[in-house]
C-alpha atoms as a PDB file:
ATOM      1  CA  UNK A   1       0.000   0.000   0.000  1.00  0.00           C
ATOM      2  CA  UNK A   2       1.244   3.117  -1.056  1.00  0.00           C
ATOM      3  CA  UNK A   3       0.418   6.496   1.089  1.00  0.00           C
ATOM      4  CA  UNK A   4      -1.828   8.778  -1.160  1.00  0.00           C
ATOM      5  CA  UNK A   5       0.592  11.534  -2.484  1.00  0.00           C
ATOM      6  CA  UNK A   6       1.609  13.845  -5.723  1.00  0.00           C
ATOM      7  CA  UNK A   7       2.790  11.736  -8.681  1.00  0.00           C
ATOM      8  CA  UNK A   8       3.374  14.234 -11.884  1.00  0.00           C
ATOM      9  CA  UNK A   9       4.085  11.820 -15.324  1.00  0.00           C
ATOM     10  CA  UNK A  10       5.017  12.863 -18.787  1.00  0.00           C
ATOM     11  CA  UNK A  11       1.709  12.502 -20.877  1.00  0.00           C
ATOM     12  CA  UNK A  12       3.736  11.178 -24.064  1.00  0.00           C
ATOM     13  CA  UNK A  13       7.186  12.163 -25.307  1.00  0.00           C
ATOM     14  CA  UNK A  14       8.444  15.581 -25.558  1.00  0.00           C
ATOM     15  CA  UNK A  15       8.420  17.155 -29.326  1.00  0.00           C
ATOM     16  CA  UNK A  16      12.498  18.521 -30.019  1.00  0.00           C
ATOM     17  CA  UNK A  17      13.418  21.191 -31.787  1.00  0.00           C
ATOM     18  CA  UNK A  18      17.151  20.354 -32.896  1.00  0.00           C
ATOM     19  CA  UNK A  19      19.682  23.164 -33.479  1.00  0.00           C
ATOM     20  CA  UNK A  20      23.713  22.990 -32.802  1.00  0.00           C
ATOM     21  CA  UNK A  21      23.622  25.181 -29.882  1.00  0.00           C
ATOM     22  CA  UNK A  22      20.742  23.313 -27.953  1.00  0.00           C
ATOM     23  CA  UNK A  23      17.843  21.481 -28.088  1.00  0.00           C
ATOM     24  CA  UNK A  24      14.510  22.644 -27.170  1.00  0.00           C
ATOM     25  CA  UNK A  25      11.804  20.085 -25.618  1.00  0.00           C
ATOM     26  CA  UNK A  26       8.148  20.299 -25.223  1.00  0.00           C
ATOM     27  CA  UNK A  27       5.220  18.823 -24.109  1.00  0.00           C
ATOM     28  CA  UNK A  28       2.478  18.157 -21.722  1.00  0.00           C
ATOM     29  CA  UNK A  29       2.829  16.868 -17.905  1.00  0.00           C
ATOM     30  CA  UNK A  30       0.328  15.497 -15.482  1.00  0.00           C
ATOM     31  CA  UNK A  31       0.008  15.359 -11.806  1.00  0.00           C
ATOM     32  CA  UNK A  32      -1.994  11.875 -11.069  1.00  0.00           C
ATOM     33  CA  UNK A  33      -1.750  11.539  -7.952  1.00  0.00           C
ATOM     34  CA  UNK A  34      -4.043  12.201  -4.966  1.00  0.00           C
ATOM     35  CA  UNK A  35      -2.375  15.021  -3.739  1.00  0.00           C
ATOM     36  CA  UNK A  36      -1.053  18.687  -4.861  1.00  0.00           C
ATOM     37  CA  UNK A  37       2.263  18.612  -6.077  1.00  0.00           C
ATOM     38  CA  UNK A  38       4.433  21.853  -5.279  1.00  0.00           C
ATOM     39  CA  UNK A  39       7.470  23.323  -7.049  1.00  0.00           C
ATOM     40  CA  UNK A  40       7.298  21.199  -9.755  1.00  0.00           C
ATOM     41  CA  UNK A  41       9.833  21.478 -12.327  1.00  0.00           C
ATOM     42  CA  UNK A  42      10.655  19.960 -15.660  1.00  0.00           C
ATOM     43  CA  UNK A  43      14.383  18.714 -15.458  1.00  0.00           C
ATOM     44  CA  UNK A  44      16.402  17.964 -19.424  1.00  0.00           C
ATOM     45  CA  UNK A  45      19.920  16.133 -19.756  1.00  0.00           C
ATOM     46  CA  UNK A  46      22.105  16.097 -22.968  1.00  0.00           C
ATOM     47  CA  UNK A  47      24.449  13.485 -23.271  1.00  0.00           C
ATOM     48  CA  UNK A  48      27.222  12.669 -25.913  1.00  0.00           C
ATOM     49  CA  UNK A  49      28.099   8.571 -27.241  1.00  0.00           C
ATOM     50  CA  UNK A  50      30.477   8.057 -23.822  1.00  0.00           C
ATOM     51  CA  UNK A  51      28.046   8.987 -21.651  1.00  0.00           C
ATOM     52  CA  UNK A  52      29.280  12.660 -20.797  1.00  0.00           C
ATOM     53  CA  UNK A  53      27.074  15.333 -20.021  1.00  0.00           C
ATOM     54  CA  UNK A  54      26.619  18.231 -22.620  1.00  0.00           C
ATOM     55  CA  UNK A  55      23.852  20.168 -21.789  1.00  0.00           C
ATOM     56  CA  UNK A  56      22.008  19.956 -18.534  1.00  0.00           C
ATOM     57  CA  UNK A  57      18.720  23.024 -17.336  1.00  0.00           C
ATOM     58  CA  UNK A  58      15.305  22.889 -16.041  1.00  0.00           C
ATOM     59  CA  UNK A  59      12.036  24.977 -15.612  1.00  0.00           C
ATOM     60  CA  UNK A  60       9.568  25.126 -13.227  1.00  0.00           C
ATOM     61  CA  UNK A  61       6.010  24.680 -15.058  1.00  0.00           C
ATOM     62  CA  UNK A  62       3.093  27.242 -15.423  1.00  0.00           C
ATOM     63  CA  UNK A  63       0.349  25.703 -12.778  1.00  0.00           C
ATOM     64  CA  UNK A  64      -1.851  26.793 -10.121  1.00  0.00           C
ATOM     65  CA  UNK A  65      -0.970  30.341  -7.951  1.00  0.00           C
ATOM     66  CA  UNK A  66      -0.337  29.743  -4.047  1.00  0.00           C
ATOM     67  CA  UNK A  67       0.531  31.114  -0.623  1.00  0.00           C
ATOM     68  CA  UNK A  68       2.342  29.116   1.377  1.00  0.00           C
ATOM     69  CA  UNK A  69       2.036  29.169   5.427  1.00  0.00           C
ATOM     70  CA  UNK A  70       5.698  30.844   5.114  1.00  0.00           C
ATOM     71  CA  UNK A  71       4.142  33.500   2.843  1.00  0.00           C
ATOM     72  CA  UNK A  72       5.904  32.295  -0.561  1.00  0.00           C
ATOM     73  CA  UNK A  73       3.777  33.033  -3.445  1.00  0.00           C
ATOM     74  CA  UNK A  74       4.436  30.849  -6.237  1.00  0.00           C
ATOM     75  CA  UNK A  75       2.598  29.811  -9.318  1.00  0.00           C
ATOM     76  CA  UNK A  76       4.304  26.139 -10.088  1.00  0.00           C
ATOM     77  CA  UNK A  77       1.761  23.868  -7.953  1.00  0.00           C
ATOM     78  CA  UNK A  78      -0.200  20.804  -9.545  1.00  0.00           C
ATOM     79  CA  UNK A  79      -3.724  19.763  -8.364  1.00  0.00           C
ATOM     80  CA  UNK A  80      -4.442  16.183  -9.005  1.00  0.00           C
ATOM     81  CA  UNK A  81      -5.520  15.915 -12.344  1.00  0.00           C
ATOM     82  CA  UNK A  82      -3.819  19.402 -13.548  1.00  0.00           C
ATOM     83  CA  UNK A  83      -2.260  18.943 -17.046  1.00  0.00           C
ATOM     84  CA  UNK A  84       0.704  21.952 -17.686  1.00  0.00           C
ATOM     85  CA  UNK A  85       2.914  22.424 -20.855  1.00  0.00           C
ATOM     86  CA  UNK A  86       6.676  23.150 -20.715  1.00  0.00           C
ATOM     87  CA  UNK A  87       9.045  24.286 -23.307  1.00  0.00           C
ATOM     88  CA  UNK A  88      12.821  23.720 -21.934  1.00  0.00           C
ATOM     89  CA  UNK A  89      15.451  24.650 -24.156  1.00  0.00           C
ATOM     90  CA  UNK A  90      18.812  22.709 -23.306  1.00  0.00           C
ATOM     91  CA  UNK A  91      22.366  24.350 -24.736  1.00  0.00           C
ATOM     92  CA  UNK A  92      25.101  22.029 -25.847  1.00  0.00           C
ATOM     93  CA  UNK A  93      28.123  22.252 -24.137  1.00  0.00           C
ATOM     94  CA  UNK A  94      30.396  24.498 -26.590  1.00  0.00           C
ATOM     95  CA  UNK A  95      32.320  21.980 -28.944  1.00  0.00           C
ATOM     96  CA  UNK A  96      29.899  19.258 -27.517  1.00  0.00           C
ATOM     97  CA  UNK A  97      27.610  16.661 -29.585  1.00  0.00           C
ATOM     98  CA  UNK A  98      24.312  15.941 -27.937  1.00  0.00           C
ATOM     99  CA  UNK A  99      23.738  12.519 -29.374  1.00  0.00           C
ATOM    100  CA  UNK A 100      20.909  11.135 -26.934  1.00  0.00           C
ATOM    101  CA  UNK A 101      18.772  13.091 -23.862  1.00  0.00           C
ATOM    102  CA  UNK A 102      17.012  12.450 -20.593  1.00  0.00           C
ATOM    103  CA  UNK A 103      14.026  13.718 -19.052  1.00  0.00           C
ATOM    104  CA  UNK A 104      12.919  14.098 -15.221  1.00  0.00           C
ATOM    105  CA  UNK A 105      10.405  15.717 -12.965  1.00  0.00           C
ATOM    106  CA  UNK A 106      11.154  17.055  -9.603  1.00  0.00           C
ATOM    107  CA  UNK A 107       8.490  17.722  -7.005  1.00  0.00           C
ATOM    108  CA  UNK A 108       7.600  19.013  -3.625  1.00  0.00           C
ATOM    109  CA  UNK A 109       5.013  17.877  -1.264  1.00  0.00           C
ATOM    110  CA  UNK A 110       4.249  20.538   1.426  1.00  0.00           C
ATOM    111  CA  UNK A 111       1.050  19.614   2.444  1.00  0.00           C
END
């Protein structure tokens, strides 16, 4: 049994624009969980052939506008069910091939 909670999921894969200074992803993201999910922010990796990292940056997503008991306004919180868009643009490491990516979601759970 797991305890009810946020869970925020990629709703498909992201659409890349390809250029040789970066890549730029986009797409949609869901929170299906039970619970609000806070701070939630879209994380993208570049990598080159051996592994190495060329290009790492991350946004927080548009969502729902909230005070927090410590009186932090922000405007990146999921309701279960909430869909939000992102559009992250990566930059390649100068001199760097991006040859393959990676794609995370981070998450906070203040309740």
């Amino acid at each position: 049994m797991e305890k009810p909670g946020p869970k925020v999921v990629f709703l498909g894969d992201p659409f890349i624009d390809y250029y040789p200074d970066r890549q730029i992803f986009s797409g949609r993201i869901q929170n299906v969980g039970e619970i609000r999910a806070d701070f939630v922010r879209v994380i993208g990796n570049l990598f080159d052939q051996t592994t190495q990292n060329t290009g790492l940056d991350s946004i927080f997503v548009k969502g729902k506008k909230i005070t927090y008991r410590t009186n932090v306004v922000s405007d990146t919180a999921l309701e279960p069910g909430q869909i939000s868009t992102y559009v992250l643009p990566v930059k390649v490491k100068n001199g760097q091939k991006a040859e393959y990516h990676t794609m995370d979601i981070k998450w906070e759970q203040t309740r």
